[in-house]
Protein backbone atom coordinates (compact mmCIF):
# COMPACT_ATOMS: atom_id res chain seq x y z
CA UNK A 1 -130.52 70.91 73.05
CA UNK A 2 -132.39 68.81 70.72
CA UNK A 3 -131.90 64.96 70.42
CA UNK A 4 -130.00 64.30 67.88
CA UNK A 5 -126.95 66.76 69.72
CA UNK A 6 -127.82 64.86 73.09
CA UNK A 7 -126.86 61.75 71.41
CA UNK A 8 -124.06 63.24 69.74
CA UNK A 9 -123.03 64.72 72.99
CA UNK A 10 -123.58 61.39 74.58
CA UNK A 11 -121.43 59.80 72.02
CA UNK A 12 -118.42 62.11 72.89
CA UNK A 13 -118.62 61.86 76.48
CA UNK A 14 -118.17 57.88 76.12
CA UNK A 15 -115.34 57.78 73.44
CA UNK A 16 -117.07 58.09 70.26
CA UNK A 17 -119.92 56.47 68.82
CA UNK A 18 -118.34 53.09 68.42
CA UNK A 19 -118.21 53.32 72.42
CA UNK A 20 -121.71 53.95 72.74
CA UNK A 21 -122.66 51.38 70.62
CA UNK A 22 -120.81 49.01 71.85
CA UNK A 23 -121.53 50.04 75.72
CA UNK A 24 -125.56 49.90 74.40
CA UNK A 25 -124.93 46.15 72.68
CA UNK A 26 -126.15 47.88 69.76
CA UNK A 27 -124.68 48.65 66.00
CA UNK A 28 -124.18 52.14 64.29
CA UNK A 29 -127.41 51.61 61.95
CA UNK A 30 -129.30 51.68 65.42
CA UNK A 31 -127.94 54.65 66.73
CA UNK A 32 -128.46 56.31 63.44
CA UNK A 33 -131.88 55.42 63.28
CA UNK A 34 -132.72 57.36 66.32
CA UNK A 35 -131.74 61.07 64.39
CA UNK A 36 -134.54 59.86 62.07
CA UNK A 37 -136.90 58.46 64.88
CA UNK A 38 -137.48 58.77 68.52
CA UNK A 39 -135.04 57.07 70.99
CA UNK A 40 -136.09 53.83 72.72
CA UNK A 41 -137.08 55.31 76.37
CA UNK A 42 -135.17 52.31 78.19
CA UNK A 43 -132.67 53.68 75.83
CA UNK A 44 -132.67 56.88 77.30
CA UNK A 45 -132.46 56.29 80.39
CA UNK A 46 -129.67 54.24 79.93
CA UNK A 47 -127.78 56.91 78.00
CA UNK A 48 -128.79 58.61 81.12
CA UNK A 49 -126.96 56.51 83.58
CA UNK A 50 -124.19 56.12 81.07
CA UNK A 51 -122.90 59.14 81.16
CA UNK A 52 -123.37 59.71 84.99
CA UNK A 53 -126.45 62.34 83.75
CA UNK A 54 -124.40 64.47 82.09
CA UNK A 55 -126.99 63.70 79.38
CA UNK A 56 -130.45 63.43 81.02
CA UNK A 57 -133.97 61.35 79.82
CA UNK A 58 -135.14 64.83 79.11
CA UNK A 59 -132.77 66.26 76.73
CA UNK A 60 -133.03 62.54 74.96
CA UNK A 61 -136.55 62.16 75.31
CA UNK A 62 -138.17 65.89 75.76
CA UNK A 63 -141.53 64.58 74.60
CA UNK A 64 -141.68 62.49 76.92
CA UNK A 65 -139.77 63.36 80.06
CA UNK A 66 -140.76 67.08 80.40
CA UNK A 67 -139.42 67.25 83.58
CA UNK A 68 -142.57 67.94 85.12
């Protein structure tokens, strides 16, 4: 799964991306910025903890958190 589907995925599994933004304390034009460039790791992880890992660090951040 690449990034931009995590956070889409992400998105869904809070209510939309409205949700997530508002969850995040963040606006739309943030969110959006992350298809064009990387996500915020304290982001990630906490997408990750958002969504009760149902979207991981790694799927957000692969370059990153290999899993390794």
């Amino acid at each position: 799964m690449t990034p931009d589907k995590a956070i889409d995925l992400a998105a869904a599994i809070v209510g939309g991306k409205g949700a997530l933004c508002k969850a995040l304390n963040l606006n739309r034009q943030a969110i959006h910025n992350w298809k064009r460039h990387k996500i915020p790791l304290t982001r990630a992880i906490e997408i990750e903890k958002l969504t009760n890992f149902e979207v991981t660090r790694e799927m957000l951040r692969p370059d990153f958190f290999n899993g390794n």
